[in-house]
C-alpha atoms as a PDB file:
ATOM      1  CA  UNK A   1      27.020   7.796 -55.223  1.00  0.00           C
ATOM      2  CA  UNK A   2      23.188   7.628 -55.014  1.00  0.00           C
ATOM      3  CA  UNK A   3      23.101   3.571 -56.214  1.00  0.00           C
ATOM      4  CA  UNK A   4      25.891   2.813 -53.129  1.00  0.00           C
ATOM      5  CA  UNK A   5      23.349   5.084 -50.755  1.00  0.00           C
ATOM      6  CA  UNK A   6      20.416   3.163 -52.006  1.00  0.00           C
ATOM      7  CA  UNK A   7      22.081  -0.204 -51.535  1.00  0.00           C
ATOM      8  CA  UNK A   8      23.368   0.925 -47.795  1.00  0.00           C
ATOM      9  CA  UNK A   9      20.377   1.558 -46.792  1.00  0.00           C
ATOM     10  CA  UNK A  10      18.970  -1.395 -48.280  1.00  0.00           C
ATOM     11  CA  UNK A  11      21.567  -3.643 -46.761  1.00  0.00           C
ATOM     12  CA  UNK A  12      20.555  -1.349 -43.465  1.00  0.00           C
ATOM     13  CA  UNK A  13      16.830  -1.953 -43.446  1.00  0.00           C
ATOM     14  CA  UNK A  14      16.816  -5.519 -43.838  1.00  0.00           C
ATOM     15  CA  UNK A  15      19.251  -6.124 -40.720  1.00  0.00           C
ATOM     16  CA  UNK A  16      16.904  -3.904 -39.068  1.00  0.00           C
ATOM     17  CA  UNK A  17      14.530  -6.272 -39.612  1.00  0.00           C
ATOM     18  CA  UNK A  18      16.395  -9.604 -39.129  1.00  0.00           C
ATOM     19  CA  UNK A  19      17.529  -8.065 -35.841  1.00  0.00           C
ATOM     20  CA  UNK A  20      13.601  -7.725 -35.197  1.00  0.00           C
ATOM     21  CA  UNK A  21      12.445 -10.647 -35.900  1.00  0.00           C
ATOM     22  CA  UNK A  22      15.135 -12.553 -34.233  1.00  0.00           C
ATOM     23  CA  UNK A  23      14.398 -10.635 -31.039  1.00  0.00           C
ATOM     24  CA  UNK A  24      11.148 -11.688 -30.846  1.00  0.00           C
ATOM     25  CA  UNK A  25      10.708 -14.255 -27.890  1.00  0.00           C
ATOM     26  CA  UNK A  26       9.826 -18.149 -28.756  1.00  0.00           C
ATOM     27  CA  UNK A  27       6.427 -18.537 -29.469  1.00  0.00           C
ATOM     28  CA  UNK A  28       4.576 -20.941 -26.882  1.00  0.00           C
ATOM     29  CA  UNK A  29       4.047 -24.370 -27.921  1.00  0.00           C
ATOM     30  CA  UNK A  30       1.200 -26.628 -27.405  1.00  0.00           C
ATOM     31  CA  UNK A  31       1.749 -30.669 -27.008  1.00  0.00           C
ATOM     32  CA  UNK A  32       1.845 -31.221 -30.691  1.00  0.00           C
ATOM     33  CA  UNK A  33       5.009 -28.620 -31.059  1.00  0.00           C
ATOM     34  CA  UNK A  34       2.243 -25.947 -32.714  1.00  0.00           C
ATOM     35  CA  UNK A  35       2.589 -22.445 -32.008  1.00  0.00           C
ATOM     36  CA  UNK A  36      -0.705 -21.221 -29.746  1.00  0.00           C
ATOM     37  CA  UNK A  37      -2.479 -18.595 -31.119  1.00  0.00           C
ATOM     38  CA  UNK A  38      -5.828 -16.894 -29.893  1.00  0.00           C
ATOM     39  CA  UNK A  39      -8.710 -17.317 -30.357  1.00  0.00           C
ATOM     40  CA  UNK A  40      -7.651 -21.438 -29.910  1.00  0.00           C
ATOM     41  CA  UNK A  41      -9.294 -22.972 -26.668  1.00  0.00           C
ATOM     42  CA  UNK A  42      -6.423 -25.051 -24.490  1.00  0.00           C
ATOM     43  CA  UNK A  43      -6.435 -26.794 -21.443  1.00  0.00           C
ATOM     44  CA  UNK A  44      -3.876 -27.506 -19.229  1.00  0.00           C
ATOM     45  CA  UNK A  45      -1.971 -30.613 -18.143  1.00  0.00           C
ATOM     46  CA  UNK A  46      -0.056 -30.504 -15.305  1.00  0.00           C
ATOM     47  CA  UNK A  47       3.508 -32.019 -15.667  1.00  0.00           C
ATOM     48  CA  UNK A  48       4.597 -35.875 -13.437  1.00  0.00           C
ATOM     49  CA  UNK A  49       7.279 -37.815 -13.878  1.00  0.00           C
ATOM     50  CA  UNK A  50       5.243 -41.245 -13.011  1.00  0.00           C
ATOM     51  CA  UNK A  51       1.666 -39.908 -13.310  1.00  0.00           C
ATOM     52  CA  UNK A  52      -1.271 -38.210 -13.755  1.00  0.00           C
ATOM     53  CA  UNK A  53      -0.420 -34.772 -13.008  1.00  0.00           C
ATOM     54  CA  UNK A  54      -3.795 -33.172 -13.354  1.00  0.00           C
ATOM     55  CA  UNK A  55      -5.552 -30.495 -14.533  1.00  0.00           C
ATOM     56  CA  UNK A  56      -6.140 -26.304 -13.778  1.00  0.00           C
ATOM     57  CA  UNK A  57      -9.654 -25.700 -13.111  1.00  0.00           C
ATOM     58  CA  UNK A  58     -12.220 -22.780 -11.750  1.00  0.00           C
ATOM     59  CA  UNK A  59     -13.850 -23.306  -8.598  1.00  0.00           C
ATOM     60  CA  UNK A  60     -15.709 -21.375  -5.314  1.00  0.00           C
ATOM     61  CA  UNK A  61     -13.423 -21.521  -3.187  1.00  0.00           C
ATOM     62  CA  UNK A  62     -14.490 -19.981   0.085  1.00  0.00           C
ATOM     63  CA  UNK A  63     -16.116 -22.465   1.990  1.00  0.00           C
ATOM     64  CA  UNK A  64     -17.020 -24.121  -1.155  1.00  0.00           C
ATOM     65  CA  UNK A  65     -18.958 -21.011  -2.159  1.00  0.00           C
ATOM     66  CA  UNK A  66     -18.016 -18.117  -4.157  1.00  0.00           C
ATOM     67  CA  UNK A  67     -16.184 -16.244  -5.098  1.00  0.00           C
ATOM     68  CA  UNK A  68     -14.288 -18.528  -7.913  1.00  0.00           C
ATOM     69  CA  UNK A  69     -10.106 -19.114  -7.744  1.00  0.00           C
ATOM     70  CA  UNK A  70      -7.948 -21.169  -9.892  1.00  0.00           C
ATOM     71  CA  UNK A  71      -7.126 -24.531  -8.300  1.00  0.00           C
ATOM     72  CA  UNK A  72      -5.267 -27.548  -9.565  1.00  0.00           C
ATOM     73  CA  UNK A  73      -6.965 -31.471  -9.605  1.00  0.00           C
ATOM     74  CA  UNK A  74      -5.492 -34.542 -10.329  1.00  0.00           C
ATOM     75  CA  UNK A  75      -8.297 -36.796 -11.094  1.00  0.00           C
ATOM     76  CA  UNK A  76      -8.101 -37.917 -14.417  1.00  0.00           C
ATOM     77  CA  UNK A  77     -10.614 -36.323 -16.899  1.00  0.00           C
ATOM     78  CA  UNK A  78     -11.069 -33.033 -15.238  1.00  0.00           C
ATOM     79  CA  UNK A  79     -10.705 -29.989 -17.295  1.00  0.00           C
ATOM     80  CA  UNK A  80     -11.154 -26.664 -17.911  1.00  0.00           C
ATOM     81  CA  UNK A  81     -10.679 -24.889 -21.535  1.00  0.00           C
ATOM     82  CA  UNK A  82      -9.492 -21.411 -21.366  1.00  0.00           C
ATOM     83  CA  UNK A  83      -7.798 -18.694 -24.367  1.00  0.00           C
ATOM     84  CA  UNK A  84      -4.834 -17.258 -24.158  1.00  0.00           C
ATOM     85  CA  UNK A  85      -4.939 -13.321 -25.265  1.00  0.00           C
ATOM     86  CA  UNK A  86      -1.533 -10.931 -25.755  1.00  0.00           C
ATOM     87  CA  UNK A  87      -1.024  -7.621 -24.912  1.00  0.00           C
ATOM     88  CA  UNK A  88      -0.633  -6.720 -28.618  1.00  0.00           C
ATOM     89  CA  UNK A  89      -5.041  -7.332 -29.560  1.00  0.00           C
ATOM     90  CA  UNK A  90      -2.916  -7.380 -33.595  1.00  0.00           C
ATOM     91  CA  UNK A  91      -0.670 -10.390 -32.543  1.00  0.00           C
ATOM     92  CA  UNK A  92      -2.556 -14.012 -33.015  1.00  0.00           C
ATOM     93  CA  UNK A  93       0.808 -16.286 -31.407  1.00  0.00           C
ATOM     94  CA  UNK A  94       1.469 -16.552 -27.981  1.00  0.00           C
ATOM     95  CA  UNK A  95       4.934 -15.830 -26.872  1.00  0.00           C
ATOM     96  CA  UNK A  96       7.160 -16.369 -23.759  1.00  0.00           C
ATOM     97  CA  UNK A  97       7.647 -13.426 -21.414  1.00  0.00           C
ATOM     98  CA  UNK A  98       5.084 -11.478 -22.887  1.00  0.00           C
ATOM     99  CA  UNK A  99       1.402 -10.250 -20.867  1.00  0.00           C
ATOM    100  CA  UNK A 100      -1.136 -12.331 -21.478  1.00  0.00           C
ATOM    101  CA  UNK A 101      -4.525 -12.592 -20.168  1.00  0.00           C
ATOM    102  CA  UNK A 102      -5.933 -15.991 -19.511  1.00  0.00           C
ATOM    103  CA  UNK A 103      -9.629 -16.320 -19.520  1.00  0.00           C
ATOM    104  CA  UNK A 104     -11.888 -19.833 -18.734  1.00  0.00           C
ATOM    105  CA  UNK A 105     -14.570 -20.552 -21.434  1.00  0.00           C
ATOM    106  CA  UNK A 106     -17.674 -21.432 -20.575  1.00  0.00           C
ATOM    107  CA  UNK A 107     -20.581 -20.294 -18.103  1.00  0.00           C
ATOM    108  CA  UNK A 108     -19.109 -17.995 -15.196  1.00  0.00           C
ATOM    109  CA  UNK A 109     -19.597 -19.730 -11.743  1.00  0.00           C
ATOM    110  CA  UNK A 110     -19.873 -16.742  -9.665  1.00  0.00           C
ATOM    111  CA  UNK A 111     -21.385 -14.258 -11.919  1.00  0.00           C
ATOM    112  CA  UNK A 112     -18.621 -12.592 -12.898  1.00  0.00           C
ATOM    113  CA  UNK A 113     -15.801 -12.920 -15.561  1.00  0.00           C
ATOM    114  CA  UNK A 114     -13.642 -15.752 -16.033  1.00  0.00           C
ATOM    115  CA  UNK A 115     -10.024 -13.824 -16.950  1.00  0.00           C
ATOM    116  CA  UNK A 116      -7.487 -14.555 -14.100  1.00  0.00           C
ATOM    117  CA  UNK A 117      -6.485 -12.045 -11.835  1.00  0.00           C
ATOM    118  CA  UNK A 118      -4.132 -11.728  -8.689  1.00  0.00           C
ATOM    119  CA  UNK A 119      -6.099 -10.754  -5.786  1.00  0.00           C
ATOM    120  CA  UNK A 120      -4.722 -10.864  -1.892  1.00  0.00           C
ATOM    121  CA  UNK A 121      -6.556 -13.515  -0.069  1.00  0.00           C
ATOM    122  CA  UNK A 122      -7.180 -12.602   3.787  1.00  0.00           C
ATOM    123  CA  UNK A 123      -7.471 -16.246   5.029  1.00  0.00           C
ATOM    124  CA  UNK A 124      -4.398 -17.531   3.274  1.00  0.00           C
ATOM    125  CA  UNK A 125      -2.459 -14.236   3.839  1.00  0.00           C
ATOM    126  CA  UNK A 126      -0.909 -14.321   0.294  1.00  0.00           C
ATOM    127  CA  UNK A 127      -1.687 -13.066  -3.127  1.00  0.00           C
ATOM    128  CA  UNK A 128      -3.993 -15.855  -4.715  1.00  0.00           C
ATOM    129  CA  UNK A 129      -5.407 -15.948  -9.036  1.00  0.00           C
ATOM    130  CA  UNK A 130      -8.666 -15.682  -8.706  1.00  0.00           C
ATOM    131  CA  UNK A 131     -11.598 -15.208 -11.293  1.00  0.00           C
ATOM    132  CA  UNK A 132     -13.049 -11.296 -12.191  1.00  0.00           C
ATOM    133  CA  UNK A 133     -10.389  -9.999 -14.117  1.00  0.00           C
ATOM    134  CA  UNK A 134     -11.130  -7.287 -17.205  1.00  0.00           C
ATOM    135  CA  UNK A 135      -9.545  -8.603 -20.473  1.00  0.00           C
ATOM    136  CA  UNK A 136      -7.723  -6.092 -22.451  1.00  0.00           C
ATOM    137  CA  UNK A 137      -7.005  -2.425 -21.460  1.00  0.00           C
ATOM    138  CA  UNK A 138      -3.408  -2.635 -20.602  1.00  0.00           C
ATOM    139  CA  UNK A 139      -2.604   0.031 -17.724  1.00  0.00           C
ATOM    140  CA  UNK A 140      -2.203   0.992 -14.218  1.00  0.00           C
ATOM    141  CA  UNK A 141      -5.520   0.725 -13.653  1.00  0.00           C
ATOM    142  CA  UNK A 142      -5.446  -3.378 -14.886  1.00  0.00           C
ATOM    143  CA  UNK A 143      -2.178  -4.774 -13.277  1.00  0.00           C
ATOM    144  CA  UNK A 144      -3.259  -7.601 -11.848  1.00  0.00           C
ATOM    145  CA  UNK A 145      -5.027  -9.077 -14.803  1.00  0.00           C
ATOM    146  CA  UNK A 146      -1.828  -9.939 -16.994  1.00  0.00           C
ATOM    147  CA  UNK A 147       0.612 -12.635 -16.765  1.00  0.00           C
ATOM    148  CA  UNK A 148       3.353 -14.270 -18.143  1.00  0.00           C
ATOM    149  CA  UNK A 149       4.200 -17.865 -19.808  1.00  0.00           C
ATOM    150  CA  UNK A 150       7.860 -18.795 -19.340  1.00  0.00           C
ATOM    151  CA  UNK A 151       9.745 -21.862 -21.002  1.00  0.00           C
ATOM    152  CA  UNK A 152      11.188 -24.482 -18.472  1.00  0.00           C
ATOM    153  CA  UNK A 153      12.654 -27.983 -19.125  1.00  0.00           C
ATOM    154  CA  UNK A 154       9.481 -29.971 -18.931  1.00  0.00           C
ATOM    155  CA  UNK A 155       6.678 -27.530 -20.237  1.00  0.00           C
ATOM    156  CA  UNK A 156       6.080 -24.099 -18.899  1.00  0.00           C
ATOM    157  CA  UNK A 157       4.861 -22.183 -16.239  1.00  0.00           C
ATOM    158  CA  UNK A 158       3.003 -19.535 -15.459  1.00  0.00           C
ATOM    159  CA  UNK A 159       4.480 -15.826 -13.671  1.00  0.00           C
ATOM    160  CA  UNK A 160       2.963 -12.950 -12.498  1.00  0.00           C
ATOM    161  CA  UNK A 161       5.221  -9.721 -13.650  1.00  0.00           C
ATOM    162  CA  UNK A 162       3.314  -7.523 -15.749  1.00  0.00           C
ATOM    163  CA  UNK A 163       5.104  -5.191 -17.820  1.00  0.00           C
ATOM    164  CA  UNK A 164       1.903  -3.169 -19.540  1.00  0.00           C
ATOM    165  CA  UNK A 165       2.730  -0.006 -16.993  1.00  0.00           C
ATOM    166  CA  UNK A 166       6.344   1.610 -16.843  1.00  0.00           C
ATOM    167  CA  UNK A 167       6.094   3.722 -14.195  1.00  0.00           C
ATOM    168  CA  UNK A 168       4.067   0.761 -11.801  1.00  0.00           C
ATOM    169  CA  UNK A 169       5.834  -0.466  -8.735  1.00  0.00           C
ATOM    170  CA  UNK A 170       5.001  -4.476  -9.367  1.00  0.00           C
ATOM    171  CA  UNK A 171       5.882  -7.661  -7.523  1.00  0.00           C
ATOM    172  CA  UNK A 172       7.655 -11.152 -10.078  1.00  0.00           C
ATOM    173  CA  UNK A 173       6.591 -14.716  -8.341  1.00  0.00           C
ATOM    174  CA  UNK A 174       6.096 -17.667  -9.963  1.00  0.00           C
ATOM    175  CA  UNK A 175       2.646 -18.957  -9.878  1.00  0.00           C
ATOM    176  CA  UNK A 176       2.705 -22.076  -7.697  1.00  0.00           C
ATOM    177  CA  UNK A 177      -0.280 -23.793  -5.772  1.00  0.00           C
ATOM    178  CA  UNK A 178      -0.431 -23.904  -1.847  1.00  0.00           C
ATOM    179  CA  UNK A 179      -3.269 -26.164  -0.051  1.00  0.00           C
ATOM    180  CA  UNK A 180      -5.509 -24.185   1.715  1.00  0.00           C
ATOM    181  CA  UNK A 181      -7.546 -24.358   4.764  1.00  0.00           C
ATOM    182  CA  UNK A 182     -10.876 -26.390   3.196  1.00  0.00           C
ATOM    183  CA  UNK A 183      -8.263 -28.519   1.232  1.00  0.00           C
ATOM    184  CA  UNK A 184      -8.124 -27.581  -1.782  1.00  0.00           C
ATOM    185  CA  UNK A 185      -5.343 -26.465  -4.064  1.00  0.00           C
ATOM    186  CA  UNK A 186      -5.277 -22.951  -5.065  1.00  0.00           C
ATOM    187  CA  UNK A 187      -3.012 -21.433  -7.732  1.00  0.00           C
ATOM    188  CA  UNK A 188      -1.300 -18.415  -5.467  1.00  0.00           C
ATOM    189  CA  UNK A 189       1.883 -16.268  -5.900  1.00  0.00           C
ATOM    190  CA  UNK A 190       5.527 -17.832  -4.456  1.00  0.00           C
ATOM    191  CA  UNK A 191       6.532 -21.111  -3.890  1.00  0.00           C
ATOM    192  CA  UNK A 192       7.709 -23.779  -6.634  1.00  0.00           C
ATOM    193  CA  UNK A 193       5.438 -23.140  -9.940  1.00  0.00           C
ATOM    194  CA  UNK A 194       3.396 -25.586 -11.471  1.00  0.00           C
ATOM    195  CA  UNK A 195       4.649 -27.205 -14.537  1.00  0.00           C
ATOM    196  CA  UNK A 196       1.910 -27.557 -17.548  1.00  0.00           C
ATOM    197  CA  UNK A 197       1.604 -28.163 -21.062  1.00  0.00           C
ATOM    198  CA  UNK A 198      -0.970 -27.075 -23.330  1.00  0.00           C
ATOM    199  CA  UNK A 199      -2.990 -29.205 -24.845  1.00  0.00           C
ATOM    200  CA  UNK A 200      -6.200 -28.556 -27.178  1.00  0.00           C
ATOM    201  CA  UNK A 201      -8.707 -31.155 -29.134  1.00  0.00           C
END
């Protein structure tokens, strides 16, 4: 009796922890089909069909002055390295539909940090990523600092839905770019994402 017990809950624990690790979402893959992990530096390529699509970058953007936003070029060579960071500080791989915080290496333009962040812009009247963010400390307090990488037929893309506080009213939109009013293109919330794939050397 205790040796068909033993084996039961044997046979119990480790489809416990098949079902576990099969629930886990896909980890995110850079160009080369390599899991990304932190602690790597990537930079993004934005997907064309016939093109260059270019890059995501960190720039002033009011007036050409601070304080710093995310924008998208497409000259070629243009580039901006930035680490990927989960929810979990104990997991190293990236995953799909999981918070993230995304943080620029590198000098900080505008004296202040270089993790993204979702911040309402008056002159555009809509929620644009902007620069300033606090890495880490998953809360109330840090909604706006953590986003999401989802899978999509040509790459990924990037979402704002944070998940790190149960009880938080929060807002899902696609990250997708808008041209503002000095020209240039700003990653902001709504609209059709932009499609990227990571890419480190």
């Amino acid at each position: 009796m205790k040796t068909t017990i033993f084996f039961f809950s044997l046979a119990l624990i480790t489809l416990c922890n098949i079902f576990t690790a099969n629930s886990a979402p896909d980890a995110v893959l850079d160009i080369y089909g390599r899991k990304a992990s932190t602690g790597i530096e990537y930079f993004a390529m934005a997907y064309a069909i016939d093109d260059y699509g270019g890059s995501i970058l960190s720039a002033p953007v009011a007036n050409g002055s601070c304080p710093a936003g995310v924008v998208h070029i497409k000259p070629e060579g243009f580039f901006h390295r930035f680490t990927i960071t989960p929810v979990n500080p104990k997991k190293t791989t990236i995953r799909v539909s999981t918070d993230v915080n995304i943080k620029f290496t590198g000098s900080d333009i505008c004296n202040e940090s270089n993790v993204w962040k979702v911040k309402y812009d008056e002159a555009m009247k809509q929620y644009a990523v902007m620069l300033g963010g606090v890495e880490g400390d998953p809360g109330a307090e840090t909604l706006d600092n953590w986003f999401k990488i989802e899978k999509t037929v040509n790459g990924y893309k990037f979402v704002y839905c944070p998940s790190v506080c149960s009880n938080c009213k929060v807002m899902c939109k696609d990250v997708g770019t808008t041209i503002d009013a000095n020209g240039v293109e700003r990653f902001v919330l709504g609209g059709d994402p932009l499609i990227v794939n990571f890419w480190v050397f």
